[in-house]
Protein backbone atom coordinates (compact mmCIF):
# COMPACT_ATOMS: atom_id res chain seq x y z
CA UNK A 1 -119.02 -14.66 60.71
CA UNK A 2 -115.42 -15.30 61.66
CA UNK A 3 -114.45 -13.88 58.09
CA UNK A 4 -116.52 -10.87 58.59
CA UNK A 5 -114.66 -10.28 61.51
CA UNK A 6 -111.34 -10.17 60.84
CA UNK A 7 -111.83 -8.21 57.45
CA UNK A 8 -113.90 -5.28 59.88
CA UNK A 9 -110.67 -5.87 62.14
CA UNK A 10 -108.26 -5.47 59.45
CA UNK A 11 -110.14 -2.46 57.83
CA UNK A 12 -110.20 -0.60 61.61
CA UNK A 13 -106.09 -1.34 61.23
CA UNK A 14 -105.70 -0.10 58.37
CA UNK A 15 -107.57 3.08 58.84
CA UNK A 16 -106.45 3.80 62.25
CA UNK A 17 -102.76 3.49 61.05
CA UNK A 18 -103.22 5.87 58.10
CA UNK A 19 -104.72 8.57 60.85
CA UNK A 20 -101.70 8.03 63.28
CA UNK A 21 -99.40 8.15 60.72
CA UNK A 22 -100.84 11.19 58.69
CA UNK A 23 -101.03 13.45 62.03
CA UNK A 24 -97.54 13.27 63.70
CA UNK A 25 -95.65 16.11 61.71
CA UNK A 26 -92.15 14.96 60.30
CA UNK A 27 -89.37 17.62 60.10
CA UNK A 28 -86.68 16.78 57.70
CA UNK A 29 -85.51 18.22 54.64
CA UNK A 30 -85.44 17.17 51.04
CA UNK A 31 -82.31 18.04 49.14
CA UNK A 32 -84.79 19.68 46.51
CA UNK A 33 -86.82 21.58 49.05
CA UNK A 34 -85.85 25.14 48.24
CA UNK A 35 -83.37 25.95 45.48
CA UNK A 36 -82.51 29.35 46.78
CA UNK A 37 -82.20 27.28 50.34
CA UNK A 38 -79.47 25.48 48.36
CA UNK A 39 -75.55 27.03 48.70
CA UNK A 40 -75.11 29.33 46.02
CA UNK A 41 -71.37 28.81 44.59
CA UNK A 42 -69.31 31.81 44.23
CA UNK A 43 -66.38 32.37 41.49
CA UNK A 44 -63.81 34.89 40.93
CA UNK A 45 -64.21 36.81 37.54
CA UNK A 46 -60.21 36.39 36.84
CA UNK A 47 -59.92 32.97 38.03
CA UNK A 48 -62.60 30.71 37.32
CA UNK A 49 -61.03 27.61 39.15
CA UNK A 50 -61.45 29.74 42.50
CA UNK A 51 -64.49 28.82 44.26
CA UNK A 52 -66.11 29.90 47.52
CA UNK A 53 -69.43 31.19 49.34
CA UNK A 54 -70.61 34.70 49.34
CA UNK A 55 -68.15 37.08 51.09
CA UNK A 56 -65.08 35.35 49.83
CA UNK A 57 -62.16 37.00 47.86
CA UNK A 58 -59.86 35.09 45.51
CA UNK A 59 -56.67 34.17 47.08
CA UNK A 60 -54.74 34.82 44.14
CA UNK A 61 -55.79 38.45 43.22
CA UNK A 62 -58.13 39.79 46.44
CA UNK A 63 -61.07 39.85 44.34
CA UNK A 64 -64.41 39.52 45.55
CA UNK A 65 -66.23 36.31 44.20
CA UNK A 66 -69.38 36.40 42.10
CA UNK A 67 -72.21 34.17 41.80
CA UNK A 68 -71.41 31.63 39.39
CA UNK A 69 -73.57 31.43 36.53
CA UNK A 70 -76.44 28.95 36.24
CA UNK A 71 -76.95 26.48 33.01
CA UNK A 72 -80.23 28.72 32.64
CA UNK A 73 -78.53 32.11 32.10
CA UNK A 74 -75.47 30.70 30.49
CA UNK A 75 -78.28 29.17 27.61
CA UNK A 76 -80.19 32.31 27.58
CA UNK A 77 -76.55 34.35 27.22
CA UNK A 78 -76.57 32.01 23.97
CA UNK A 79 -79.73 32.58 22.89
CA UNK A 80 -78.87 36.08 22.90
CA UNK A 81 -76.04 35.73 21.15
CA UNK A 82 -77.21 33.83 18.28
CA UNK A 83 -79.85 36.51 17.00
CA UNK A 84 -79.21 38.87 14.38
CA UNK A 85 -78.40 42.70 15.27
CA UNK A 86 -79.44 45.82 13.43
């Protein structure tokens, strides 16, 4: 009887945990919530060593900065590339 006792006590723990724990909301964020959420790096088209955010201009020749290109589209550039043309 004692046995049956503490398991029905331990299941009610367990369960009643889970519930609390499952319906208080959390707010945080993941670093890999949201890629667009993530800072988009900017570079200038004359001087690739200049970085900044959008809205910047290179220091060196005024330019304004471009998005930097991802892996993605630097691969697909490649891809391109590598075909035959007519």
């Amino acid at each position: 009887m004692k046995t049956l006792t503490n398991l029905a006590l331990i299941a009610f723990l367990l369960t009643s945990t889970n519930v609390f724990a499952t319906a208080t909301p959390h707010e945080h964020q993941h670093d890999n919530a949201n890629p667009q959420q993530q800072a988009q790096t900017y570079v200038c088209p004359m001087h690739p060593e200049v970085t900044g955010t959008k809205g910047d201009s290179c220091p060196k020749c005024g330019m304004d900065l471009e998005p930097k290109a991802t892996e993605a589209k630097t691969a697909e550039g490649a891809m391109h590339n590598a075909h035959e043309h007519h």
